[in-house]
Protein backbone atom coordinates (compact mmCIF):
# COMPACT_ATOMS: atom_id res chain seq x y z
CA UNK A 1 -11.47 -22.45 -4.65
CA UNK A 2 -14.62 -20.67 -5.56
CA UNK A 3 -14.03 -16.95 -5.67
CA UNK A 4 -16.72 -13.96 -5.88
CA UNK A 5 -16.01 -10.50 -6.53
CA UNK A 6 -19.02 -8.45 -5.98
CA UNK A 7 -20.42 -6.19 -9.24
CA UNK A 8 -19.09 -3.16 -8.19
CA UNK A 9 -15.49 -4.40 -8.24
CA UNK A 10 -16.17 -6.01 -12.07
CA UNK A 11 -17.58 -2.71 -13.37
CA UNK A 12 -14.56 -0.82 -12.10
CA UNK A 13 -12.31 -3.28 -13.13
CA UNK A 14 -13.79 -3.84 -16.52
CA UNK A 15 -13.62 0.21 -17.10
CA UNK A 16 -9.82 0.53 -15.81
CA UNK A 17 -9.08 -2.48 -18.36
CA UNK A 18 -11.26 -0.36 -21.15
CA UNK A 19 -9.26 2.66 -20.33
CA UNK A 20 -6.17 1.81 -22.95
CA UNK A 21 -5.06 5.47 -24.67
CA UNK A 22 -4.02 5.26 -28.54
CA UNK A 23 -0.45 5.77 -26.57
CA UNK A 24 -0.43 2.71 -24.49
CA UNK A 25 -1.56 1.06 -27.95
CA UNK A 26 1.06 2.32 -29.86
CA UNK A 27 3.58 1.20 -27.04
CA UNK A 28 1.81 -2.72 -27.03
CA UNK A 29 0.69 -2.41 -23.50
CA UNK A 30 -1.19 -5.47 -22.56
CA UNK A 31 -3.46 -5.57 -20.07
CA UNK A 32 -5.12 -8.26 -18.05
CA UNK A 33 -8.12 -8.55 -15.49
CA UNK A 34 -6.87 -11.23 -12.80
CA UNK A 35 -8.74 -13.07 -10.07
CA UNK A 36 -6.81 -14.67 -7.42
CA UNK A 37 -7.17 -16.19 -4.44
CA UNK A 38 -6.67 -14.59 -0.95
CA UNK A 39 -8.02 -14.87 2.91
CA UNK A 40 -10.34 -11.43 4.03
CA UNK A 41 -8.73 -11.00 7.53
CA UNK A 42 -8.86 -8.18 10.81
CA UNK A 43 -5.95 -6.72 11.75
CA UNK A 44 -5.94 -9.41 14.74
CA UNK A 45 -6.07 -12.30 12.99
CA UNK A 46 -3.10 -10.88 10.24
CA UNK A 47 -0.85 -9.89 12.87
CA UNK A 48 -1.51 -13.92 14.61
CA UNK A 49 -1.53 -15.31 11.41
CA UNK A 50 -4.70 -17.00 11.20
CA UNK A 51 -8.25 -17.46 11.01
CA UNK A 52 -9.93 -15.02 8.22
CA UNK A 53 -12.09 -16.28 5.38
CA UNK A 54 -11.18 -17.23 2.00
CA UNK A 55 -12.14 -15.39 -0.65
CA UNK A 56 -11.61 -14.00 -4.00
CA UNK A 57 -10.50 -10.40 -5.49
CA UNK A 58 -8.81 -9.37 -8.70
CA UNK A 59 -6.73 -6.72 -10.30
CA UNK A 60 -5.60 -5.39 -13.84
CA UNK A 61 -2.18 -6.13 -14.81
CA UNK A 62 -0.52 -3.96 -17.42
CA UNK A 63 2.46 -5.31 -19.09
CA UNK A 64 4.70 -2.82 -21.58
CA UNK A 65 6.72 -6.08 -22.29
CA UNK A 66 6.46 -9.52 -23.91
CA UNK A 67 8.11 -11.18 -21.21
CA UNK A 68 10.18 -10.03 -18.21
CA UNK A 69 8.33 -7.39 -17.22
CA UNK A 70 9.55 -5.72 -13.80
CA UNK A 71 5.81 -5.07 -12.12
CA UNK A 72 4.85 -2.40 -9.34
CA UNK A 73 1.99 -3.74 -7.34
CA UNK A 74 -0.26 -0.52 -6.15
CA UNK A 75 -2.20 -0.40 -3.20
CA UNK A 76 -5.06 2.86 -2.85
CA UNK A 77 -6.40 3.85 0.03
CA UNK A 78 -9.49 3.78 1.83
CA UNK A 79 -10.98 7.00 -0.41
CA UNK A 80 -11.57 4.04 -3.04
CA UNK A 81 -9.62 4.30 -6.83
CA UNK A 82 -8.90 7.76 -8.18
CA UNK A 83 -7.28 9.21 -11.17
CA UNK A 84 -3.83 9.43 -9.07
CA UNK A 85 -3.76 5.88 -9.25
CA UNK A 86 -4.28 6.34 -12.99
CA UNK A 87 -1.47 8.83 -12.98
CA UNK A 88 1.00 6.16 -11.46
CA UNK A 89 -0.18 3.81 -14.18
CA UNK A 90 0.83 6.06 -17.05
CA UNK A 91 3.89 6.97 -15.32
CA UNK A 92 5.23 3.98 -14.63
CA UNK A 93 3.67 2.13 -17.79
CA UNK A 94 6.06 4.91 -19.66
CA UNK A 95 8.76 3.79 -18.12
CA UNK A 96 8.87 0.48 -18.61
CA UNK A 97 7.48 -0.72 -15.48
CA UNK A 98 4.46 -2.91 -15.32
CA UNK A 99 1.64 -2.48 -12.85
CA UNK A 100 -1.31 -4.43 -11.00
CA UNK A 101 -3.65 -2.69 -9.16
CA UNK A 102 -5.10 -4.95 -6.39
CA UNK A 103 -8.51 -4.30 -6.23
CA UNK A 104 -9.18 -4.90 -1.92
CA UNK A 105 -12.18 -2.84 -1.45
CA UNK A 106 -15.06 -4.11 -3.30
CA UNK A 107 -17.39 -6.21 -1.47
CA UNK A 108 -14.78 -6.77 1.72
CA UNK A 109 -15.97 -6.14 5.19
CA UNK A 110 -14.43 -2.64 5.48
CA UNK A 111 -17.66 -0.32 6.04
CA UNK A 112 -16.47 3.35 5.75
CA UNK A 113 -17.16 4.73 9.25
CA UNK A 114 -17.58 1.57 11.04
CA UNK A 115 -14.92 0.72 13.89
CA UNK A 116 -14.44 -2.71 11.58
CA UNK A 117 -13.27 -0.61 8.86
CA UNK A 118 -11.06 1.06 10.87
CA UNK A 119 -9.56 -1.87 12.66
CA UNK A 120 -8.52 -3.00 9.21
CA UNK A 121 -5.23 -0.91 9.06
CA UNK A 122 -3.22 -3.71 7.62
CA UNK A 123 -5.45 -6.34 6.19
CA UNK A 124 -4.55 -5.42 2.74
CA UNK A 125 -1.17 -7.46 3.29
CA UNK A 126 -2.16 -10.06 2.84
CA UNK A 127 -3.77 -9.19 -0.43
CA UNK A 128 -0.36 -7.92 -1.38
CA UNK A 129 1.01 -11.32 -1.07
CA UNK A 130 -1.34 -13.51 -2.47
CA UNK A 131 -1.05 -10.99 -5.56
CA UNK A 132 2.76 -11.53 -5.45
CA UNK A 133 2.27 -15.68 -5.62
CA UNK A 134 0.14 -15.20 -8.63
CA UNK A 135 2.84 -12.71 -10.44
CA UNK A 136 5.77 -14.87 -9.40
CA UNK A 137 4.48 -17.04 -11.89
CA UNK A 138 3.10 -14.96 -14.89
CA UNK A 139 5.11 -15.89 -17.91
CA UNK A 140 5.18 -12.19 -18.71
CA UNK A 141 6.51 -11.01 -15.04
CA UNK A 142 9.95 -11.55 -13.86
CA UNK A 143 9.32 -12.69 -10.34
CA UNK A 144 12.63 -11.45 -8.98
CA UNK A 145 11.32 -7.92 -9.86
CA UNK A 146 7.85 -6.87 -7.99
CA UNK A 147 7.89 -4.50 -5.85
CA UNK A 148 4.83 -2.50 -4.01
CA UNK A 149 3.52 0.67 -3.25
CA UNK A 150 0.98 1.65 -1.45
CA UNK A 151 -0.71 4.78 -0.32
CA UNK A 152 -2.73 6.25 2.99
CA UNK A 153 -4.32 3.42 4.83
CA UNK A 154 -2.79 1.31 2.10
CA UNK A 155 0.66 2.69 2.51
CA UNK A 156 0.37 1.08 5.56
CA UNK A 157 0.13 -1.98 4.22
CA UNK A 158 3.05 -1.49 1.31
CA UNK A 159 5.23 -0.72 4.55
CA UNK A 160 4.60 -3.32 7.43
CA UNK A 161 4.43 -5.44 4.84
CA UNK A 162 8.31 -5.17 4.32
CA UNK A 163 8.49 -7.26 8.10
CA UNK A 164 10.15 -10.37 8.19
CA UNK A 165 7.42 -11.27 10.52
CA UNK A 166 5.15 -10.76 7.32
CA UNK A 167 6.90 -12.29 5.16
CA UNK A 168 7.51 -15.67 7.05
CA UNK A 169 3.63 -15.62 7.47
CA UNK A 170 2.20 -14.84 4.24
CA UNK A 171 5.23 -14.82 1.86
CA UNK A 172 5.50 -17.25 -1.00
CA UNK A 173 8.65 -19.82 -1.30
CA UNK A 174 9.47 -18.89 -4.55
CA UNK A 175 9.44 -15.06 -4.29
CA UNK A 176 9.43 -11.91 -1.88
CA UNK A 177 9.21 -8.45 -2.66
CA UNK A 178 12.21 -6.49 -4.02
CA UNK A 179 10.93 -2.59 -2.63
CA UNK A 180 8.37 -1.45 -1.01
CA UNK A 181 7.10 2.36 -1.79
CA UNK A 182 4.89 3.89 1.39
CA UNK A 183 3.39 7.32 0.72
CA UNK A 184 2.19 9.30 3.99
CA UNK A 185 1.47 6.28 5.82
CA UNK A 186 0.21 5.88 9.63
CA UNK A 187 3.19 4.81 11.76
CA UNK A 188 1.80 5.72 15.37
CA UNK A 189 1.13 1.64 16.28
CA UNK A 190 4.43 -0.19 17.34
CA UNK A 191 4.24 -3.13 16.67
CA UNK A 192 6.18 -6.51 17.59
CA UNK A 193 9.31 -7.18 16.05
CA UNK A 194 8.80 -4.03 13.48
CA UNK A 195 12.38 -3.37 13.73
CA UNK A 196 13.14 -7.13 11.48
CA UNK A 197 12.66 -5.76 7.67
CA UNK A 198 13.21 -8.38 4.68
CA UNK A 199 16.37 -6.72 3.78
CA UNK A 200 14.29 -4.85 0.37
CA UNK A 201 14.67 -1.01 0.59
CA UNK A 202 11.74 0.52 1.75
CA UNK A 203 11.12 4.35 0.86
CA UNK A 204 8.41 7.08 2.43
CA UNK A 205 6.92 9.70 1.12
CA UNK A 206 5.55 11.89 3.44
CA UNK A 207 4.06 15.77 4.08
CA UNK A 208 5.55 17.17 7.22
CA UNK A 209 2.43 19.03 7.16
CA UNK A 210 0.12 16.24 7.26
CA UNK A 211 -2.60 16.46 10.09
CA UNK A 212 -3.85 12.14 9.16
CA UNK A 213 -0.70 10.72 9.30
CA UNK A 214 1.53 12.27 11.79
CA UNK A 215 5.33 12.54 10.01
CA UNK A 216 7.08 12.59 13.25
CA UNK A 217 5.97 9.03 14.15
CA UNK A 218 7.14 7.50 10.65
CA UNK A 219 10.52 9.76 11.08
CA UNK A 220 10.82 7.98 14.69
CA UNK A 221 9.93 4.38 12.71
CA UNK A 222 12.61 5.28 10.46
CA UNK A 223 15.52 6.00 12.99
CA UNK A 224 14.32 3.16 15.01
CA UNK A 225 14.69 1.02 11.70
CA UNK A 226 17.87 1.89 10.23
CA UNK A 227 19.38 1.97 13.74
CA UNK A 228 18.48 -2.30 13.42
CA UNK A 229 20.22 -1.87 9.92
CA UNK A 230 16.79 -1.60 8.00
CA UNK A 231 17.70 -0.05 4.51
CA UNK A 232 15.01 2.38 4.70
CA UNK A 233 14.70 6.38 3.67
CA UNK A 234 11.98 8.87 4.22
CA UNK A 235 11.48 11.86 2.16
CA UNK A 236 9.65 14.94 4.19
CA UNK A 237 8.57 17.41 2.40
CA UNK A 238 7.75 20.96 4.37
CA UNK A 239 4.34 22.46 4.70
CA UNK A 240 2.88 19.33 2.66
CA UNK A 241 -0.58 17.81 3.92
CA UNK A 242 -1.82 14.49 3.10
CA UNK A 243 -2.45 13.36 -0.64
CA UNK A 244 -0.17 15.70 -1.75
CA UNK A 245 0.44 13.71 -5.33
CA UNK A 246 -3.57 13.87 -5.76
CA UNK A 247 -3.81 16.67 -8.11
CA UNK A 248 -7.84 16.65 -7.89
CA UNK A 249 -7.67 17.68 -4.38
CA UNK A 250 -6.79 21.58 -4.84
CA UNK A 251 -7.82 23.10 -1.81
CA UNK A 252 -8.21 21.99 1.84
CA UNK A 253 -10.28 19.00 2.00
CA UNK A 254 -11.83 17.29 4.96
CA UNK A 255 -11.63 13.36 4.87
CA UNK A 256 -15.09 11.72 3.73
CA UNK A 257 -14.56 8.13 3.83
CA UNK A 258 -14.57 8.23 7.67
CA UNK A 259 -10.82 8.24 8.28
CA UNK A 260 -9.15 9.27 11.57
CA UNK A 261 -5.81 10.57 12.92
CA UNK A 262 -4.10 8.39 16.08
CA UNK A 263 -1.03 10.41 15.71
CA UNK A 264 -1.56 11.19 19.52
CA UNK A 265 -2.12 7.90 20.76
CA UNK A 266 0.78 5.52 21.76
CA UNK A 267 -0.33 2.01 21.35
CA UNK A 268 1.61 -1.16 21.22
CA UNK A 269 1.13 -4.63 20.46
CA UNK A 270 2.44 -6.32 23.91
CA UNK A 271 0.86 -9.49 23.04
CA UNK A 272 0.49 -10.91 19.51
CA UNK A 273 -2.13 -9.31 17.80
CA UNK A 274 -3.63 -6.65 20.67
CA UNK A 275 -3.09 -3.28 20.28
CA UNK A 276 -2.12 -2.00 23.81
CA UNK A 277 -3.16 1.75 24.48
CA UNK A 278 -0.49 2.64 26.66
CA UNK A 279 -2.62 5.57 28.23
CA UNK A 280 -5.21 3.20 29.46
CA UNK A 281 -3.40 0.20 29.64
CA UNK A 282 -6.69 -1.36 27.59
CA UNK A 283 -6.93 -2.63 24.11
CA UNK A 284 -7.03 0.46 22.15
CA UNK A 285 -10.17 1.40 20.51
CA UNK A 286 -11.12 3.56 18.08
CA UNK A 287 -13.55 5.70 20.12
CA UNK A 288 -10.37 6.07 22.76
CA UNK A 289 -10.18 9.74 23.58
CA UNK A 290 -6.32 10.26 21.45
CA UNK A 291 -8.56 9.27 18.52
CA UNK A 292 -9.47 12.69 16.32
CA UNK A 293 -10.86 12.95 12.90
CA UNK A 294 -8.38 13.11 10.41
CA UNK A 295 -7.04 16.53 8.86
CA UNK A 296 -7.36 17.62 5.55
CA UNK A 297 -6.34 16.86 2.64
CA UNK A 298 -4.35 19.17 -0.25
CA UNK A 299 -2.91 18.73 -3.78
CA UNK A 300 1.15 20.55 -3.50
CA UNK A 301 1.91 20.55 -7.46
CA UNK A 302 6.23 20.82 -6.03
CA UNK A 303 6.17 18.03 -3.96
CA UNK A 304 4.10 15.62 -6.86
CA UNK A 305 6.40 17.10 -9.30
CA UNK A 306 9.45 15.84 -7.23
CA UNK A 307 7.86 12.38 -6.38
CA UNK A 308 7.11 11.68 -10.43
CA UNK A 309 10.30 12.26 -10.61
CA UNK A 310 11.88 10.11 -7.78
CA UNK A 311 9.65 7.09 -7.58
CA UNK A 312 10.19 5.97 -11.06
CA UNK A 313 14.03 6.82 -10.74
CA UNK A 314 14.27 4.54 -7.66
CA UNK A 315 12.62 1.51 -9.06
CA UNK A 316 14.39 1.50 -12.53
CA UNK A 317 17.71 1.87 -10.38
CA UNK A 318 16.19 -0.90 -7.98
CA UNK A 319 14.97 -3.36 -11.23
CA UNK A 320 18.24 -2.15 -12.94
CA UNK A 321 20.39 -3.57 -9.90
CA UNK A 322 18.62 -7.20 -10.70
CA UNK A 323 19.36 -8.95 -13.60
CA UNK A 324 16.40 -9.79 -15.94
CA UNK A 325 15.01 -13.55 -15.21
């Protein structure tokens, strides 16, 4: 299949690869620019499970390990790649834990303040799973350990993306996803069957404070889950606001890449693949009066602090718990 990745996307994935510390050196971290196939779709067509266009993206692939490396597939949000995704490569590179960074933004159809960008909550599944076909069979990856993380509008990705429903759909035969990590994810759409997880453990990470992503409605998803015997936690953390692990982001920040809060809507997808806005009994839109501009963003150094410490913890006890390939 032909496959295009628009300039942009090359020159930031040609600096990320460039971006190798005499650390990472010294610790034989290889690194990797991959293309790889995948199918550019709406939230409509993901959630039916077709139509969409071929296409092509990439992503680097860092590798501490000759061979059979676990790998953490990272998602970023609609703000575009920072340094806290940079962070999380260090971090987890450190720790034995390889990484591929899925790059889903350049030259898709996702304009920043266009009502097509926004309809694109959960698109970026099904770059997630094309990305886990390819690394199932990497001779350096062990394809019984990738899991993914996600964060923002891509967190809601790395956690709908735990469905069965997504799974049976885009999921390859010879591999599925052993965690997923969501970090202050939008949970306010209930969706069909969102109850049926994979049976991987699925964690959020969330600011109770956060005026984006409301934490009540992922602490509702959560009791609604584990009630259905999901294995999934949440971790709240008081007075935090959205991209709390971004240390950049020091003071209050308003939202500039046109993102919006629906924490006061209650929509639900009644028929496969239309959202339902219960107040209108219409398809919901994102011009529907519940609709508000997302709240501000705010670096909290305790909460990051805690999270560098958990994440990594939970997926060498989660890659521990599953014997090497």
């Amino acid at each position: 299949m032909h496959m295009s990745v628009k300039s942009a996307g090359w020159r930031w994935l040609l600096s990320l690869a460039c971006l190798l510390s005499v650390a990472e050196a010294q610790a034989l971290t290889r690194t990797e620019i991959l293309p790889f196939s995948t199918v550019a779709m709406s939230d409509q067509q993901l959630l039916r499970g077709k139509g969409g266009e071929a296409t092509g993206i990439a992503g680097v692939l860092k590798l501490p390990a000759e061979r059979n490396n676990p790998v953490v597939v990272l998602l970023y949000g609609a703000g575009g790649y920072g340094d806290y995704v940079d962070d999380w490569i260090t971090l987890l590179n450190q720790r034995g834990i390889g990484t591929f960074v899925v790059d889903s933004t350049s030259g898709r159809i996702d304009g920043k303040d266009s009502e097509q960008g926004h309809m694109r909550q959960l698109a970026v599944i099904r770059d997630a799973y094309a990305a886990l076909d390819m690394l199932a069979v990497h001779p350096g990856v062990d394809a019984s350990r990738i899991a993914l993380m996600g964060f923002s509008k891509a967190g809601q990705g790395a956690l709908y993306a735990s469905l069965e429903r997504m799974q049976k759909l885009y999921g390859p035969a010879n591999a599925k996803f052993a965690g997923f990590v969501a970090f202050y994810p939008n949970c306010s759409v209930r969706y069909r069957d969102d109850e049926q997880l994979i049976g991987s453990p699925v964690w959020i990470f969330h600011g109770e404070a956060d005026e984006q992503n409301a934490f009540s409605s992922c602490n509702d998803y959560v009791k609604r889950t584990s009630a259905a015997g999901a294995a999934i936690q949440m971790v709240g953390y008081p007075g935090v606001r959205h991209g709390f692990d971004r240390p950049g982001v020091t003071s209050l920040s308003n939202t500039t890449d046109g993102s919006v809060a629906m924490s006061g809507c209650d929509i639900r997808e009644e028929v496969k693949g239309l959202l339902i806005n219960k107040a209108t009994g219409r398809l919901f839109r994102f011009d529907d009066d519940c609709v508000r501009q997302a709240g501000p963003s705010r670096f909290d150094a305790a909460a990051f602090e805690d999270v560098k410490r958990q994440v990594p913890a939970l997926f060498e006890s989660l890659f521990g718990r599953i014997a090497a390939g």
